[in-house]
Protein backbone atom coordinates (compact mmCIF):
# COMPACT_ATOMS: atom_id res chain seq x y z
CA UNK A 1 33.22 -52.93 17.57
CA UNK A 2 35.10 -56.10 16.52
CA UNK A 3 34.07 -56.54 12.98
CA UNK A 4 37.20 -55.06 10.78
CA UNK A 5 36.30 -53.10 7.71
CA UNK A 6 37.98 -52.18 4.89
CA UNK A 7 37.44 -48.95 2.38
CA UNK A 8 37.06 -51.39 -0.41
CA UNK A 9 33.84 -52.62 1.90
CA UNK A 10 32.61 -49.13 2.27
CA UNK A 11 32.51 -47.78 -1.32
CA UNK A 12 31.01 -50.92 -2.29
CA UNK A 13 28.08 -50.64 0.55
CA UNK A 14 27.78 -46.96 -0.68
CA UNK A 15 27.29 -48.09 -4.10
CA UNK A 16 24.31 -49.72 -3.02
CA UNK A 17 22.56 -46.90 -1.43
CA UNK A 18 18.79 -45.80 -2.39
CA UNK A 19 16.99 -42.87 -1.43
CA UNK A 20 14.20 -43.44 0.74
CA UNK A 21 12.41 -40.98 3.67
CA UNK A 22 12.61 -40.83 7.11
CA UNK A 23 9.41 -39.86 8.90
CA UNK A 24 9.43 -39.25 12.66
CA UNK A 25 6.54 -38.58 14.44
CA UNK A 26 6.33 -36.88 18.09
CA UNK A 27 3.53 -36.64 20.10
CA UNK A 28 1.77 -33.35 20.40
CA UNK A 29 -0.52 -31.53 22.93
CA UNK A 30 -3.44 -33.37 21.76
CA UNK A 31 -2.54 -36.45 22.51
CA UNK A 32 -4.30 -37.14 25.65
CA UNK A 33 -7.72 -34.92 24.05
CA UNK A 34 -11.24 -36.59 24.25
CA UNK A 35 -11.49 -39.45 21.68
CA UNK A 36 -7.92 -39.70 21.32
CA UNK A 37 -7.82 -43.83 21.75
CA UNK A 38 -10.38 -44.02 18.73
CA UNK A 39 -8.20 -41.29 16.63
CA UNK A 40 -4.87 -43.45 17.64
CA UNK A 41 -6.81 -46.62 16.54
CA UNK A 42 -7.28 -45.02 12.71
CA UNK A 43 -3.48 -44.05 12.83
CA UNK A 44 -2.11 -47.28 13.21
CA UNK A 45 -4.90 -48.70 10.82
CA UNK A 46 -3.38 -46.64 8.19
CA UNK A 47 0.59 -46.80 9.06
CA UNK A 48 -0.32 -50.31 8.86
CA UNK A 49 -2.09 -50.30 5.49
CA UNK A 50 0.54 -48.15 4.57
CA UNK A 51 3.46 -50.56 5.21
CA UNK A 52 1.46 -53.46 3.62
CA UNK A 53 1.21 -51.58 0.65
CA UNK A 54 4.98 -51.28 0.54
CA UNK A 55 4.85 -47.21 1.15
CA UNK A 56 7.11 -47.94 4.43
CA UNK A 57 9.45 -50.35 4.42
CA UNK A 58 10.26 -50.26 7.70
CA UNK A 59 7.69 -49.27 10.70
CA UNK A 60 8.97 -48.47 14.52
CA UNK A 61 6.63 -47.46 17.00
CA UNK A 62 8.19 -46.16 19.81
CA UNK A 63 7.76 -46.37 23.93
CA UNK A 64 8.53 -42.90 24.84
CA UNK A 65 6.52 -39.86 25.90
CA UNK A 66 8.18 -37.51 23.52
CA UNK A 67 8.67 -39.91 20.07
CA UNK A 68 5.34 -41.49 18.67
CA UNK A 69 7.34 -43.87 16.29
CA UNK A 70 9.53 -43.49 13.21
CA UNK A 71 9.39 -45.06 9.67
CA UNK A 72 11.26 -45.67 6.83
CA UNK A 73 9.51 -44.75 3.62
CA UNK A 74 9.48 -46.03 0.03
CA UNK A 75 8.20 -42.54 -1.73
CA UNK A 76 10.33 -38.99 -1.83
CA UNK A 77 10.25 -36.69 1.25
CA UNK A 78 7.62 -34.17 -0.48
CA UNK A 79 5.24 -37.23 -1.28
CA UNK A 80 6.22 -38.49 2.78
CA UNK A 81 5.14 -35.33 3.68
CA UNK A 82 2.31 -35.10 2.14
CA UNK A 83 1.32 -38.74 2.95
CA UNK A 84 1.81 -37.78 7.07
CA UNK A 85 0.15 -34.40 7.03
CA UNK A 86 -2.76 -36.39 6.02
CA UNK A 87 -2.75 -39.02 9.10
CA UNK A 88 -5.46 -38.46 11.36
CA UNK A 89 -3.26 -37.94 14.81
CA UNK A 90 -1.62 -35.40 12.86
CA UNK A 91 -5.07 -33.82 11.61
CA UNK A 92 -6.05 -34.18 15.24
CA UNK A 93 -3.03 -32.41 16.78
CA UNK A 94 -2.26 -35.15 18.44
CA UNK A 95 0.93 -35.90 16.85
CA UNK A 96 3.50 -33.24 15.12
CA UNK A 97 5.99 -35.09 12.40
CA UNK A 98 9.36 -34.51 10.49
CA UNK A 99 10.09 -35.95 7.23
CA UNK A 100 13.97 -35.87 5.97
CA UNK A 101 15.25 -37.63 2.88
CA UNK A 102 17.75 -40.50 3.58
CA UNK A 103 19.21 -43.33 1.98
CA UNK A 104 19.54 -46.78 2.67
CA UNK A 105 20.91 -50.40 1.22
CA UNK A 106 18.09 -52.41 0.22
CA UNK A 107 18.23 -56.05 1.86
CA UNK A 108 18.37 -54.52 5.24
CA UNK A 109 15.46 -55.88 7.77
CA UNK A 110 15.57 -56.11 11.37
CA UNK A 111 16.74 -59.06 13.27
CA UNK A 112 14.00 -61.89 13.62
């Protein structure tokens, strides 16, 4: 950690801050069940759709055989929740999720 910075930095950064939702999904049981490729195919069609239509911001899938992925979402945690019950790994039982309310500073992105 080189970067120095100040309290003045801080609160202002702070003052920024908007609520968004945190959804991370972990795989479940089902993930390796009959039909399972096809059932992953219509999740990421619709995490997709659902990040082009601005309802997450920010979209990670992840490489691990525990963590499916994580996103940041636009929408409270009770609409977040409602939103991933009704993705079809998690219909399937092939994934399990978590939704917690967070904040964030809009104008953050990934690097390119």
């Amino acid at each position: 950690m080189s970067t120095s910075v100040t309290d003045e930095q801080i609160r202002a950064l702070a003052a920024t801050a908007k609520p968004y939702s945190l959804a991370i999904l972990q795989w479940a049981p089902g993930r390796t069940m009959e039909g399972a490729a096809a059932i992953e195919l219509e999740h990421q069609r619709r995490m997709v759709s659902l990040r082009a239509d601005g309802v997450i911001a920010i979209l990670c899938p992840v490489a691990s055989d525990a963590v499916a992925g994580v996103a940041i979402m636009t929408v409270p945690a009770e609409e977040a929740s409602e939103i991933m019950a009704g993705d079809p790994c998690v219909r399937a039982g092939m994934m399990r999720y978590e939704v917690h309310p967070c904040h964030g500073f809009p104008g953050d992105a990934l690097p390119g």
